[in-house]
PDB file of N, CA and C in Angstrom:
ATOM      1  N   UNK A   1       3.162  16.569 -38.668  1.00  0.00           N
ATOM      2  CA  UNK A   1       2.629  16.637 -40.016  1.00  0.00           C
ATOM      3  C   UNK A   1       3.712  16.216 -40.998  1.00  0.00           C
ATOM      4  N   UNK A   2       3.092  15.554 -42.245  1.00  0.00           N
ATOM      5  CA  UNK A   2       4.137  15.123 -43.200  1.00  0.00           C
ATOM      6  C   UNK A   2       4.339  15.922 -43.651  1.00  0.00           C
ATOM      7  N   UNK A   3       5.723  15.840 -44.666  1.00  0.00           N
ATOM      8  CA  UNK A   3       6.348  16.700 -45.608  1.00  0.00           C
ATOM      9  C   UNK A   3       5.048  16.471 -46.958  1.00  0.00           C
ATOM     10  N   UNK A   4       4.584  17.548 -47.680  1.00  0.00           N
ATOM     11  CA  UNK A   4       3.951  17.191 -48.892  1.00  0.00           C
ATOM     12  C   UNK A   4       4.914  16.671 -50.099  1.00  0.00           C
ATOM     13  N   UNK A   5       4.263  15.898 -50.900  1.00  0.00           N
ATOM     14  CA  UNK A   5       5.318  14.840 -51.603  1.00  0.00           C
ATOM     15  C   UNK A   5       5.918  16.191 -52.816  1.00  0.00           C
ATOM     16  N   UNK A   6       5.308  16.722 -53.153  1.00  0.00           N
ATOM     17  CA  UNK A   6       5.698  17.959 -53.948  1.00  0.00           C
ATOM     18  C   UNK A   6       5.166  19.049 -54.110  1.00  0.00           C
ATOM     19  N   UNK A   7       6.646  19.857 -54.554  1.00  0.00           N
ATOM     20  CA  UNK A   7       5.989  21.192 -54.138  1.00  0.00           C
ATOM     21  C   UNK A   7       5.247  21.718 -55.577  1.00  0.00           C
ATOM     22  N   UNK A   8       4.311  23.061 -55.218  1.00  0.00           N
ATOM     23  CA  UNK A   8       3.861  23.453 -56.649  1.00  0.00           C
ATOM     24  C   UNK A   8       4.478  23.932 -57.524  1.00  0.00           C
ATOM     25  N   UNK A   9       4.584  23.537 -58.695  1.00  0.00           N
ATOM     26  CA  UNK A   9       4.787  24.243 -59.981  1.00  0.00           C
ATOM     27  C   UNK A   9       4.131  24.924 -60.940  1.00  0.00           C
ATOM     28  N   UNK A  10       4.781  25.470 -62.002  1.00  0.00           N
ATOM     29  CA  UNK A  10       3.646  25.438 -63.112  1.00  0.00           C
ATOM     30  C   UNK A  10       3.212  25.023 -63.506  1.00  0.00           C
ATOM     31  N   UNK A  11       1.987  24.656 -64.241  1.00  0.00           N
ATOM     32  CA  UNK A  11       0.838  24.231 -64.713  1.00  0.00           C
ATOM     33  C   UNK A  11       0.905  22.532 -64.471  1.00  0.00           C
ATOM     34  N   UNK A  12       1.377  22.415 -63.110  1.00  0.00           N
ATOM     35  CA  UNK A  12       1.032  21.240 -61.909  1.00  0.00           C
ATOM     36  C   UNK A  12      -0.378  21.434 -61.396  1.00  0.00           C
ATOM     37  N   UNK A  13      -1.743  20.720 -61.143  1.00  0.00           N
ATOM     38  CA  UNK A  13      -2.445  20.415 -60.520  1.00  0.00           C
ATOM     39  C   UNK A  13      -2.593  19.821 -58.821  1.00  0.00           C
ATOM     40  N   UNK A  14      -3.213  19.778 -58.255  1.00  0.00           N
ATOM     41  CA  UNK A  14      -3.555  18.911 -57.004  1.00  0.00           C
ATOM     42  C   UNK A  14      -4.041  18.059 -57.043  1.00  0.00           C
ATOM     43  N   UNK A  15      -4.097  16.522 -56.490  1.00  0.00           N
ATOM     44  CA  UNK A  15      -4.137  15.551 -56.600  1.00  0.00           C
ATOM     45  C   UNK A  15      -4.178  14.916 -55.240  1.00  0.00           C
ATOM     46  N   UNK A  16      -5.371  14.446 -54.368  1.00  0.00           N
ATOM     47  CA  UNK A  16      -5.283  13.472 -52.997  1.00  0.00           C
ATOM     48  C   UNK A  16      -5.167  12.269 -53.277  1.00  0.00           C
ATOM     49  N   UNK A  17      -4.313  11.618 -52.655  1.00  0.00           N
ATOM     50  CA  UNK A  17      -4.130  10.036 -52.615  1.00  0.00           C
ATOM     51  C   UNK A  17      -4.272   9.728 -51.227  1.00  0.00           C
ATOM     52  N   UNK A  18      -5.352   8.628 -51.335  1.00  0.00           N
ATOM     53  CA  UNK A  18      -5.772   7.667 -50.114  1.00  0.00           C
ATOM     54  C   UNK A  18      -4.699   6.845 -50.131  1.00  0.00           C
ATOM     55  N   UNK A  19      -4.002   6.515 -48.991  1.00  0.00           N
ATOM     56  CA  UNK A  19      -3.280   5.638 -48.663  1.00  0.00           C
ATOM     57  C   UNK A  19      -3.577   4.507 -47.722  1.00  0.00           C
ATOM     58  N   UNK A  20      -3.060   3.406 -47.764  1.00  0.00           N
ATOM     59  CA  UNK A  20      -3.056   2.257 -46.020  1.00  0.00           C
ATOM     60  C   UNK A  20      -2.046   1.072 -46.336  1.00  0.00           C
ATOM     61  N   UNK A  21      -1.557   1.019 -45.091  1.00  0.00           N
ATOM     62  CA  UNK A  21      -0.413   0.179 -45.149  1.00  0.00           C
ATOM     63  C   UNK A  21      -1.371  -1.547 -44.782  1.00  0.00           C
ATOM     64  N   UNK A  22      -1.273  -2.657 -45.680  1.00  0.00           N
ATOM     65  CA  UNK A  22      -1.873  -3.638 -45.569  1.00  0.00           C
ATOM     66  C   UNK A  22      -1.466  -4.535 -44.626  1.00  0.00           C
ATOM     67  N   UNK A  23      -0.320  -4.306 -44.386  1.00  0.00           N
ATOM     68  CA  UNK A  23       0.326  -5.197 -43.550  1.00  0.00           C
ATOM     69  C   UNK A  23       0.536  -4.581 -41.809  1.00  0.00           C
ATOM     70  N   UNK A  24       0.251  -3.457 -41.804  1.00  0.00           N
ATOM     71  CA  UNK A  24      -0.417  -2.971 -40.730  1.00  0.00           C
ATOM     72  C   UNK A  24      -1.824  -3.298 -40.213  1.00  0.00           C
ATOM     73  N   UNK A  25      -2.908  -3.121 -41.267  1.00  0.00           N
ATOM     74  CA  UNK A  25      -4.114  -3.938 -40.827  1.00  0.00           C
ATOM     75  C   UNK A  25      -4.303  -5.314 -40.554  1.00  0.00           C
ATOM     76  N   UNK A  26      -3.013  -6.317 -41.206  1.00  0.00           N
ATOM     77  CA  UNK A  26      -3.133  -7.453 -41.238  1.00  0.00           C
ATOM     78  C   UNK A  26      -3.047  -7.824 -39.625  1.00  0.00           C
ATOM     79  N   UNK A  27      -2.088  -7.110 -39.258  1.00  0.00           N
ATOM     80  CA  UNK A  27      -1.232  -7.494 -37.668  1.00  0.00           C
ATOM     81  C   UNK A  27      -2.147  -6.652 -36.810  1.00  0.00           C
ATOM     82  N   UNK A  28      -2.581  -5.521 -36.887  1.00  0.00           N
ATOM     83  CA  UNK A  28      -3.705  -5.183 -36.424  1.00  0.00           C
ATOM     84  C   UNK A  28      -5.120  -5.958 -36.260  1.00  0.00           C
ATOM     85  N   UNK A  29      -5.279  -6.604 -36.869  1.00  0.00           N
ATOM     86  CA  UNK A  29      -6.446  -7.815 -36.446  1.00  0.00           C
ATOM     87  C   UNK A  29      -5.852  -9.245 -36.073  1.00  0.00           C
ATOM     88  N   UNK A  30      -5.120  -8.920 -35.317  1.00  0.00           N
ATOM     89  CA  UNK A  30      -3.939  -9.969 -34.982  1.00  0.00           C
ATOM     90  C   UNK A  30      -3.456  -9.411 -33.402  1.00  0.00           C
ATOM     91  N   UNK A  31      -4.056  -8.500 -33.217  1.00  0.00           N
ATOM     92  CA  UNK A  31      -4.087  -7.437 -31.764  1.00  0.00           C
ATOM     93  C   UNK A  31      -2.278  -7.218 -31.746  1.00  0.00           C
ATOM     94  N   UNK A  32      -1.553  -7.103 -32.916  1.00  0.00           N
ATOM     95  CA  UNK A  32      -0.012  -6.930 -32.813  1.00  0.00           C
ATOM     96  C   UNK A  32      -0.265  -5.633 -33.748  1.00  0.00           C
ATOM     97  N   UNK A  33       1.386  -5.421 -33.535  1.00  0.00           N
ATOM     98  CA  UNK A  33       1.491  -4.097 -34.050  1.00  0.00           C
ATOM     99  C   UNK A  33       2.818  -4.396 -35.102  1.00  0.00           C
ATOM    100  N   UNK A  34       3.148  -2.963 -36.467  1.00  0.00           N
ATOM    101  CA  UNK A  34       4.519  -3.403 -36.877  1.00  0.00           C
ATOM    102  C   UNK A  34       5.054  -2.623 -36.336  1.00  0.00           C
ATOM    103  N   UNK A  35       6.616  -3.400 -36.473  1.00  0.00           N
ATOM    104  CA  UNK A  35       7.624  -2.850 -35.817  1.00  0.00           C
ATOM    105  C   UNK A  35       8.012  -1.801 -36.397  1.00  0.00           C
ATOM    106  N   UNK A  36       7.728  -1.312 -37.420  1.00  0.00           N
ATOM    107  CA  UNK A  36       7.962  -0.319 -38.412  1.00  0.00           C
ATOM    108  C   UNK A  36       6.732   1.153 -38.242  1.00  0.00           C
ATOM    109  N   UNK A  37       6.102   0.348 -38.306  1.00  0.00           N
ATOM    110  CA  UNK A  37       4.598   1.896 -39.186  1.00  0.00           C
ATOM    111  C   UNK A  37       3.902   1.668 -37.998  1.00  0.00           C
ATOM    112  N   UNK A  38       3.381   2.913 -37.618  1.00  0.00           N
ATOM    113  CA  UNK A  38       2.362   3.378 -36.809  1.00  0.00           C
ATOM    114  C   UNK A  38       1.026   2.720 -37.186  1.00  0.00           C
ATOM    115  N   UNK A  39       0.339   2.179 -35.755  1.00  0.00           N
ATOM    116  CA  UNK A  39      -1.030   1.830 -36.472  1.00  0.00           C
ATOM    117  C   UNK A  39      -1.793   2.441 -37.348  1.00  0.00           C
ATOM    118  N   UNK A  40      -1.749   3.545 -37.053  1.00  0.00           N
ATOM    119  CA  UNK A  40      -3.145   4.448 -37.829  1.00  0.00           C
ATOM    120  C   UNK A  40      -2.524   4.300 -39.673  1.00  0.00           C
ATOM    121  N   UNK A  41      -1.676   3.584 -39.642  1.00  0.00           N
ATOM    122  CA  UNK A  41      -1.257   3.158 -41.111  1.00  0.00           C
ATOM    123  C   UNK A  41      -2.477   1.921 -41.277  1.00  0.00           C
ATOM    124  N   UNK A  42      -3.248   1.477 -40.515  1.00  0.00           N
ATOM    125  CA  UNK A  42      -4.179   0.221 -41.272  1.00  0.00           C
ATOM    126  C   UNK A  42      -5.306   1.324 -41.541  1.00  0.00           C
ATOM    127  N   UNK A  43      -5.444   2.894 -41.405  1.00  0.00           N
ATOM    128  CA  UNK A  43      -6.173   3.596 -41.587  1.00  0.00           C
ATOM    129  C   UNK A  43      -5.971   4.448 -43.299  1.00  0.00           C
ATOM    130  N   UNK A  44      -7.021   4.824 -43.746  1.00  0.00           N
ATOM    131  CA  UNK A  44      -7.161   5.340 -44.874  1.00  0.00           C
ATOM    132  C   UNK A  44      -6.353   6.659 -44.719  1.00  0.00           C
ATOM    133  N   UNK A  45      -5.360   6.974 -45.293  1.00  0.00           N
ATOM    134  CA  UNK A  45      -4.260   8.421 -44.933  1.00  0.00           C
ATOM    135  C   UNK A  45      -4.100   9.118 -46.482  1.00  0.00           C
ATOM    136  N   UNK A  46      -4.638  10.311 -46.344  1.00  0.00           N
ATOM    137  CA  UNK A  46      -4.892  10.989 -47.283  1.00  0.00           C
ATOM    138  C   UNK A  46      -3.496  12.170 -47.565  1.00  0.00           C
ATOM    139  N   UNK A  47      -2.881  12.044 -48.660  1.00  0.00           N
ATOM    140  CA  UNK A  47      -1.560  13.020 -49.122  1.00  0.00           C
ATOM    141  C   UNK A  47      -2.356  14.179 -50.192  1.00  0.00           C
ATOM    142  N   UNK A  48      -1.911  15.168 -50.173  1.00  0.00           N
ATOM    143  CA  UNK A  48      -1.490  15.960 -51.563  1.00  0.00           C
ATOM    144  C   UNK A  48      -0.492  15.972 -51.904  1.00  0.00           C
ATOM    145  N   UNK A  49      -0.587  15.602 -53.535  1.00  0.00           N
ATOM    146  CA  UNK A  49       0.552  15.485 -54.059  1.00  0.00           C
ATOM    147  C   UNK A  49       0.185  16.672 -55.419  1.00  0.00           C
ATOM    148  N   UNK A  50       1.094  17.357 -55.657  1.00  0.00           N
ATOM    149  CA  UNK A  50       1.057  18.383 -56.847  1.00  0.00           C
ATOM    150  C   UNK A  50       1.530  17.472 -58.050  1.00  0.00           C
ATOM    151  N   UNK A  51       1.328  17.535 -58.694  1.00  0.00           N
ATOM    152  CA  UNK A  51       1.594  17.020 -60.058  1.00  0.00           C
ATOM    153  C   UNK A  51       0.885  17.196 -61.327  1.00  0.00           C
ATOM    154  N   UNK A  52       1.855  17.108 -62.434  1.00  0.00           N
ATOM    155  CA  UNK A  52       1.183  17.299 -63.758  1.00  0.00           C
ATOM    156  C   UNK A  52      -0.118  16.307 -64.141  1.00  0.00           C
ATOM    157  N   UNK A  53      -0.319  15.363 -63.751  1.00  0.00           N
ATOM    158  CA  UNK A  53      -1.409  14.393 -64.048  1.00  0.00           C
ATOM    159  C   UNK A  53      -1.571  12.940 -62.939  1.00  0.00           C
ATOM    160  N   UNK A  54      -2.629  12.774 -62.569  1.00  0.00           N
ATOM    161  CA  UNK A  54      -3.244  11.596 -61.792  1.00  0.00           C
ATOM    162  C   UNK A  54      -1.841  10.754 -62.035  1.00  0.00           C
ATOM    163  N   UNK A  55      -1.563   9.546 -63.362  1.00  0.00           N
ATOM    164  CA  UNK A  55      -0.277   8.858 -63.229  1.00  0.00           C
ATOM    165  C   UNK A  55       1.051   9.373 -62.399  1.00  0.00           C
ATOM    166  N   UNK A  56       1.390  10.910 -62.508  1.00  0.00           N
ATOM    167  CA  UNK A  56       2.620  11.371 -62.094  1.00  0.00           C
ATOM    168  C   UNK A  56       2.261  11.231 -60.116  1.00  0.00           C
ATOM    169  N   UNK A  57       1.467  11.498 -60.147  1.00  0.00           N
ATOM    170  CA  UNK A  57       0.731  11.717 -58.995  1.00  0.00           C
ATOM    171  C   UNK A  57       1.115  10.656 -58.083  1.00  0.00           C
ATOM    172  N   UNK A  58      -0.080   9.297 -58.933  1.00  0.00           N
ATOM    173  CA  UNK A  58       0.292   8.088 -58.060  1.00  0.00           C
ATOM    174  C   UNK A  58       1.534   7.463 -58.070  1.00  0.00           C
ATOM    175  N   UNK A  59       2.899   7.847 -59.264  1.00  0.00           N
ATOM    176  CA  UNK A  59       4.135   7.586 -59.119  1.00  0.00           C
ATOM    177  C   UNK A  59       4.672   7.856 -58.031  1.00  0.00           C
ATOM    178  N   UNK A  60       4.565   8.945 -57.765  1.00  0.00           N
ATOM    179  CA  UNK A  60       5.447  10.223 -56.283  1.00  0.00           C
ATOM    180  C   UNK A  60       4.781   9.494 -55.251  1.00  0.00           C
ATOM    181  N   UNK A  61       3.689   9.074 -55.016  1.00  0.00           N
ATOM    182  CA  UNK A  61       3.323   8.756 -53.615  1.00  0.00           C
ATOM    183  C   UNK A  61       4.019   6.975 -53.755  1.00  0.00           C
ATOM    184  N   UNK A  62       4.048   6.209 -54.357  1.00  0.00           N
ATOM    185  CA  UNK A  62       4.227   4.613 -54.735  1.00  0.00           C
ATOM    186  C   UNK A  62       5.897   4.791 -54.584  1.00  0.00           C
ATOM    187  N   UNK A  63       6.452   6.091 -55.228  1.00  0.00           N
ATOM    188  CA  UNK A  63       7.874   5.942 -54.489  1.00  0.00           C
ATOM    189  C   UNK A  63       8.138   6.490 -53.027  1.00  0.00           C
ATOM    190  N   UNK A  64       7.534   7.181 -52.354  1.00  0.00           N
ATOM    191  CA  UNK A  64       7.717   7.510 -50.855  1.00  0.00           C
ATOM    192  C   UNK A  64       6.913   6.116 -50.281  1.00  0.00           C
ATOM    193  N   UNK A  65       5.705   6.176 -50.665  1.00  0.00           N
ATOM    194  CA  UNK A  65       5.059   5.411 -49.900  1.00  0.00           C
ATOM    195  C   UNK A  65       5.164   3.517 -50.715  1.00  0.00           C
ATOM    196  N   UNK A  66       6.171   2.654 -50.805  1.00  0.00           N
ATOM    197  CA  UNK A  66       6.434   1.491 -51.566  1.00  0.00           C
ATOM    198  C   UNK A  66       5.280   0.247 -51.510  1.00  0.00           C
ATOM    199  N   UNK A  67       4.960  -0.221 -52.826  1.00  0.00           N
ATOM    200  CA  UNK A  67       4.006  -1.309 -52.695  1.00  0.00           C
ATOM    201  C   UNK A  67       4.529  -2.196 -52.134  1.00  0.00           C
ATOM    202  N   UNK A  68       5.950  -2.662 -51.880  1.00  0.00           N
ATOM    203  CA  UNK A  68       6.628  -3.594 -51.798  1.00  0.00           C
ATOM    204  C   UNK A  68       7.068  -3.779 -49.868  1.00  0.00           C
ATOM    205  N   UNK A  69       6.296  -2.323 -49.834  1.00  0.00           N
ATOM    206  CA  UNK A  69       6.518  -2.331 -48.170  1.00  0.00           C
ATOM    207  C   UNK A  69       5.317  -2.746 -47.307  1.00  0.00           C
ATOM    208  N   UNK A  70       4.308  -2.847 -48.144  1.00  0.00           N
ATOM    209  CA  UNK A  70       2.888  -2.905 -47.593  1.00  0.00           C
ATOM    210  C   UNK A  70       2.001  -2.050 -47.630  1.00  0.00           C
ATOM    211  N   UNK A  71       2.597  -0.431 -48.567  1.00  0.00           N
ATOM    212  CA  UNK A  71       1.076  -0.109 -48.776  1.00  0.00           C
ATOM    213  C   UNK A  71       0.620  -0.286 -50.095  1.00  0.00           C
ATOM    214  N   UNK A  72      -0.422   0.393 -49.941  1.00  0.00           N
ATOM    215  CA  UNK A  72      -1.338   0.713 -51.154  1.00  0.00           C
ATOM    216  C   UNK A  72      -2.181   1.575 -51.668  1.00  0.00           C
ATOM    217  N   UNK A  73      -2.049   2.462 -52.105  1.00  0.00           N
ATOM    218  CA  UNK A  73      -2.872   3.458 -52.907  1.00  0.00           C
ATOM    219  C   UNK A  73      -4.017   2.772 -53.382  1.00  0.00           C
ATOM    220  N   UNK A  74      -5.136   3.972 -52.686  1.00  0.00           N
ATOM    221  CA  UNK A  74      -6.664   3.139 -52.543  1.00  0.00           C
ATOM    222  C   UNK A  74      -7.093   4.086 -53.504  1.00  0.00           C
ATOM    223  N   UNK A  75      -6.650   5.499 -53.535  1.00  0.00           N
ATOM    224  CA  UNK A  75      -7.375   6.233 -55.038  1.00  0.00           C
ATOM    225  C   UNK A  75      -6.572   7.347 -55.049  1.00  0.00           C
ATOM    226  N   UNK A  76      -6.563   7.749 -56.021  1.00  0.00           N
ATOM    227  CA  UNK A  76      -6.146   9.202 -56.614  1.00  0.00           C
ATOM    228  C   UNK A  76      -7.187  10.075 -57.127  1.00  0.00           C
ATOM    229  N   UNK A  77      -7.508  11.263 -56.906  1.00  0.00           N
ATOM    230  CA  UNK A  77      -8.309  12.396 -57.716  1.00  0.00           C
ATOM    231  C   UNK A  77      -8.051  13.278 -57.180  1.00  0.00           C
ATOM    232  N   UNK A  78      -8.385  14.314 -58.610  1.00  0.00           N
ATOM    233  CA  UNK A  78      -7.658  15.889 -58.420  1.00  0.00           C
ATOM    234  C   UNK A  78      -8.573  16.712 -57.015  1.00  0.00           C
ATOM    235  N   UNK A  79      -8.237  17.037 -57.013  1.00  0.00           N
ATOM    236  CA  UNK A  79      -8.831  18.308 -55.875  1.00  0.00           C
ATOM    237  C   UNK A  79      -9.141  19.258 -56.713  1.00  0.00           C
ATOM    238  N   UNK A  80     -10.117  19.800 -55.957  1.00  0.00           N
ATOM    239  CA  UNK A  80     -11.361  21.607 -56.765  1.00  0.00           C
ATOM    240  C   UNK A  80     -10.554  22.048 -56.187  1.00  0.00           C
ATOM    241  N   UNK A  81     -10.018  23.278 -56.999  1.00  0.00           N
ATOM    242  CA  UNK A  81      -9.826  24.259 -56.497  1.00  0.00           C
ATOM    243  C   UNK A  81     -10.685  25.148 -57.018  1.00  0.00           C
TER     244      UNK A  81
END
């Protein structure tokens, strides 16, 4: 199991972000794999992230998880509690 991207604070919310690494699915329909990320990265991977608002939210996951590496944040929204 992953580390959660942050921990709770005060008057921090919950927030799921869909994740998938693109360049995993790419090579995945390519019957290859990366040398880096686990397949189930061409899969939709869902985080909680605590944060003060949706933007702070998708910041914290875009710096663990990098656009520049191949993924992409497919959505952000708060969670019911």
């Amino acid at each position: 199991m992953e580390k959660p991207l942050h921990c709770p604070r005060p008057g921090s919310r919950a927030y799921e972000v869909v994740i998938y690494n693109r360049q995993v699915r790419a090579l995945l329909k390519e019957n290859e794999s990366h040398p880096d990320y686990d397949d189930r990265w061409a899969d939709l991977m869902r985080q909680t992230v605590e944060a003060a608002d949706a933007e702070e939210a998708e910041a914290m996951a875009a710096r663990r998880y990098p656009p520049e590496a191949g993924f992409v944040i497919a959505s952000v929204k708060a969670v019911s509690q």
